[in-house]
N, C-alpha and C. Protein backbone atom coordinates (compact mmCIF):
# COMPACT_ATOMS: atom_id res chain seq x y z
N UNK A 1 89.40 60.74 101.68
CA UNK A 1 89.33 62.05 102.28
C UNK A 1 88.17 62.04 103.28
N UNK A 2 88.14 62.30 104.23
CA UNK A 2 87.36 62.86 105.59
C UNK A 2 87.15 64.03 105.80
N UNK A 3 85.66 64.51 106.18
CA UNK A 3 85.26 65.91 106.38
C UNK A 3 85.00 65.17 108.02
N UNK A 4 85.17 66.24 108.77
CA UNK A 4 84.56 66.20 110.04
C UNK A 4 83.43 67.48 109.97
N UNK A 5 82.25 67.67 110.65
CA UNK A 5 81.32 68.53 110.69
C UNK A 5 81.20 68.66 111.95
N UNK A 6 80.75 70.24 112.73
CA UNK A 6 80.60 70.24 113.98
C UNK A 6 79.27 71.11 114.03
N UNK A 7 78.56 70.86 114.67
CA UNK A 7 77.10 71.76 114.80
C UNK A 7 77.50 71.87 116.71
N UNK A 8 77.27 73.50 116.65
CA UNK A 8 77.08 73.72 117.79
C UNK A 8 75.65 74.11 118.20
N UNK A 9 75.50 74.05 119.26
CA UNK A 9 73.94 74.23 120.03
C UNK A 9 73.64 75.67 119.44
N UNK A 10 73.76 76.53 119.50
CA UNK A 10 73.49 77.39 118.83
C UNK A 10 72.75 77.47 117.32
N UNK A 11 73.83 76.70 116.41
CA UNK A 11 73.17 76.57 115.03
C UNK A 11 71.70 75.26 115.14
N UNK A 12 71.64 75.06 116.49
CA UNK A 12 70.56 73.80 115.87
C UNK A 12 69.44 74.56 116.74
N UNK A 13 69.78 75.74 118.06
CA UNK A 13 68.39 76.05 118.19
C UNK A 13 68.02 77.36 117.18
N UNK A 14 68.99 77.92 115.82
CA UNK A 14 68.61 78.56 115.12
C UNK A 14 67.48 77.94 113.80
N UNK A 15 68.07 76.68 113.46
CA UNK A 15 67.42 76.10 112.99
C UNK A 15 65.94 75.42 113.38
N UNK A 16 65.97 75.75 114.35
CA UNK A 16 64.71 74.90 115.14
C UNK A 16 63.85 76.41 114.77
N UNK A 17 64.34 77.38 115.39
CA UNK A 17 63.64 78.39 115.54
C UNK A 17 63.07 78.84 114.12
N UNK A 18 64.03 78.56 112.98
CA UNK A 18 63.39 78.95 111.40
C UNK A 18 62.10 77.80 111.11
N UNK A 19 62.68 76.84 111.20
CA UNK A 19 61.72 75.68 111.48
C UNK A 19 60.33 76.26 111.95
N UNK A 20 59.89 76.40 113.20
CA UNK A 20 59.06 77.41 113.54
C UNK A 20 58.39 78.43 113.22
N UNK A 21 59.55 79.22 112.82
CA UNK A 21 58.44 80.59 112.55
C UNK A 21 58.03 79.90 111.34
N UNK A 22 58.89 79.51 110.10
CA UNK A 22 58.06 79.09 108.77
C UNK A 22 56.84 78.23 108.88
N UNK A 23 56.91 77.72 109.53
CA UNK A 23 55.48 76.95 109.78
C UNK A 23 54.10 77.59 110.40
N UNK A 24 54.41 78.60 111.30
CA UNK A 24 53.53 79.97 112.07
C UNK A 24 53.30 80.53 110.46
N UNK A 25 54.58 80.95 110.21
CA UNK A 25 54.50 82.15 109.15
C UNK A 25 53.46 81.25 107.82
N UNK A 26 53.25 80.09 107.42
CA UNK A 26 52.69 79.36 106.52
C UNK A 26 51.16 79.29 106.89
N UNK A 27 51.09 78.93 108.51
CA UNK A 27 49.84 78.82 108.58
C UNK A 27 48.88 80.26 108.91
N UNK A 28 49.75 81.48 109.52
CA UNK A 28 49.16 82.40 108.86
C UNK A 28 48.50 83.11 108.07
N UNK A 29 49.53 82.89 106.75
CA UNK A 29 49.30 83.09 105.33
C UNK A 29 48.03 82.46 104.69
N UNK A 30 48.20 81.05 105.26
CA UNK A 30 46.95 80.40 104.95
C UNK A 30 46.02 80.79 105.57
N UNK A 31 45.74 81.23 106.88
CA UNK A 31 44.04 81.89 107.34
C UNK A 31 43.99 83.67 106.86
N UNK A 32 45.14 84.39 106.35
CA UNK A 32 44.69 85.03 105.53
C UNK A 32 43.93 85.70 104.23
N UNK A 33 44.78 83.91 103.12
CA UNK A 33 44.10 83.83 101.98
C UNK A 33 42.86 83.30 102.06
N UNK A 34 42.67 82.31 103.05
CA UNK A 34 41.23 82.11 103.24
C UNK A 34 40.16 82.88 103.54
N UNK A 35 40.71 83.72 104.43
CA UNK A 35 39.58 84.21 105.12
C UNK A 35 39.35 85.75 103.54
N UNK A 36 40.21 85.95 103.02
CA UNK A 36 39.88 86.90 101.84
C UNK A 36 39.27 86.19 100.45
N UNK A 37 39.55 84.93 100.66
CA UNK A 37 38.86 84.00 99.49
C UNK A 37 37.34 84.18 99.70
N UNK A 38 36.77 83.49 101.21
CA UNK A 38 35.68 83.40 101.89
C UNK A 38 34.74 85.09 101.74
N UNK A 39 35.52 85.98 101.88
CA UNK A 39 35.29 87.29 101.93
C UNK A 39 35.09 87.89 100.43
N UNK A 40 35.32 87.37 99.79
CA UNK A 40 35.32 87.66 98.82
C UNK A 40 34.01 86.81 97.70
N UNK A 41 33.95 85.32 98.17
CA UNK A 41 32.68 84.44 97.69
C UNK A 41 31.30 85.97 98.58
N UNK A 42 31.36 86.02 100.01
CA UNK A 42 30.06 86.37 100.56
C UNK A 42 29.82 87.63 99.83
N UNK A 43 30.87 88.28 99.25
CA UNK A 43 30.71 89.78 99.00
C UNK A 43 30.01 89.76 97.62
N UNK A 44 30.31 88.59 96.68
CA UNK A 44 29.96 88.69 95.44
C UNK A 44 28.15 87.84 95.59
N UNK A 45 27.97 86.85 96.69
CA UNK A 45 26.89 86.67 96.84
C UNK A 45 25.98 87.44 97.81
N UNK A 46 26.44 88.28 98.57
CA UNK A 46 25.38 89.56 99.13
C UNK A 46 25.49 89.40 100.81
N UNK A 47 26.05 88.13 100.71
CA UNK A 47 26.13 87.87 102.44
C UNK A 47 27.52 88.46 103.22
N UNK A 48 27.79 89.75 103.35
CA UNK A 48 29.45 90.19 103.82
C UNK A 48 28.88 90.31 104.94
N UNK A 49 29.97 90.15 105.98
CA UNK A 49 29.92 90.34 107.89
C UNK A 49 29.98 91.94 107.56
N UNK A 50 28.80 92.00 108.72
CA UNK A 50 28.77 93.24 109.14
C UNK A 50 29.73 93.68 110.76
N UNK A 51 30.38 94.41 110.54
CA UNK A 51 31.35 94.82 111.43
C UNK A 51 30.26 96.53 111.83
N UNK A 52 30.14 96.13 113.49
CA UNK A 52 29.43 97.23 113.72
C UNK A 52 30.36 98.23 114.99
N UNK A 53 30.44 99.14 114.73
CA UNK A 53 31.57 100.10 115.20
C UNK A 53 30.75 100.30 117.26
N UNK A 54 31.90 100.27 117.64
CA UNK A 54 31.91 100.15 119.30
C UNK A 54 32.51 101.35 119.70
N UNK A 55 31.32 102.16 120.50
CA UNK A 55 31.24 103.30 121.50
C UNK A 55 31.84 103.42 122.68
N UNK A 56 32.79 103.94 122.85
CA UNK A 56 33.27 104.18 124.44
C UNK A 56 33.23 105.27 125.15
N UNK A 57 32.82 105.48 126.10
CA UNK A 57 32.72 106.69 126.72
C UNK A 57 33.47 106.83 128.42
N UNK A 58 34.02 107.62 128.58
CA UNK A 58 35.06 107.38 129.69
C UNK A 58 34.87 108.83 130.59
N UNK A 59 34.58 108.73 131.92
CA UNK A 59 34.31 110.09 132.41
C UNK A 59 35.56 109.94 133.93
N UNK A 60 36.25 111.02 134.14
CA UNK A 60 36.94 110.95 135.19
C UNK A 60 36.33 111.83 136.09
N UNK A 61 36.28 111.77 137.18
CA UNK A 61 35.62 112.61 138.39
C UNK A 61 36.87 112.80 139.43
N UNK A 62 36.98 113.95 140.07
CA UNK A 62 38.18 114.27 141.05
C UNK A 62 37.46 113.62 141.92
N UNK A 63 37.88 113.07 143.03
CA UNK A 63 37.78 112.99 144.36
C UNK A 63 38.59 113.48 145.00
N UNK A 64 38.75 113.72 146.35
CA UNK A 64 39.84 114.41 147.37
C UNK A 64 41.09 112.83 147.40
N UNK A 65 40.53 111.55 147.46
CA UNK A 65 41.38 110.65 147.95
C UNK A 65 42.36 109.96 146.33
N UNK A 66 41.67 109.76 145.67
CA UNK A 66 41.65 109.14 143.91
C UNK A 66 40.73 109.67 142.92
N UNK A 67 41.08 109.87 141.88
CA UNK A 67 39.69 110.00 140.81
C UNK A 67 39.28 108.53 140.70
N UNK A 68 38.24 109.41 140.28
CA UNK A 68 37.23 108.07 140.01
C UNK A 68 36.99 107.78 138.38
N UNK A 69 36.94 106.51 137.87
CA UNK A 69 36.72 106.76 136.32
C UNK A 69 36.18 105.56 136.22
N UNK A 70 34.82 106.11 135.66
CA UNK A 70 33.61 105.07 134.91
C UNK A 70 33.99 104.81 133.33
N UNK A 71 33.41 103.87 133.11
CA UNK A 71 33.68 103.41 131.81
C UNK A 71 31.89 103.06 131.06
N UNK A 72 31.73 103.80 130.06
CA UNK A 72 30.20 102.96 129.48
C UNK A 72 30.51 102.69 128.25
N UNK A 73 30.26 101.04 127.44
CA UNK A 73 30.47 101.20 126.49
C UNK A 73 28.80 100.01 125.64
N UNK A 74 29.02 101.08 124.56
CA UNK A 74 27.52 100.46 124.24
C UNK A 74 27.97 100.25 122.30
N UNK A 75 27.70 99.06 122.17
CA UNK A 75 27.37 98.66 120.58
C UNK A 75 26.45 99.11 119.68
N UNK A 76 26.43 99.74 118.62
CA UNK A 76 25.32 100.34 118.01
C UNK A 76 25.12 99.41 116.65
């Protein structure tokens, strides 16, 4: 008995493409658990990143031709 099999281009760039994301999607996962493993050692030894919150301030001014709009932004 003989099977013949046919793969069309289609099913092999679907497969390529699962191929792909699972490997994105793996190494993801992995700098997630890490980085909450890591986050989790500094927190229990006293050293956690400090995340310091960023100020923006935005002023528009009319002009006759365009407004004008400044931007200041300062880290506290």
């Amino acid at each position: 008995m003989k099977f013949f099999a046919y793969v069309d281009p289609g099913l092999g760039a679907l497969l390529w493409q699962t191929v792909v994301a699972g490997v994105v999607g793996f190494l993801f996962y992995l700098k997630k658990t890490r980085r909450w493993i890591v986050d989790g050692i500094r927190k229990i030894f006293g050293r956690a990143r400090q995340v310091e919150p960023v100020v923006t301030e935005v002023t528009v001014t009319d002009n006759k031709l365009a407004p004008k709009i400044e931007s200041k932004t300062e880290a506290r």
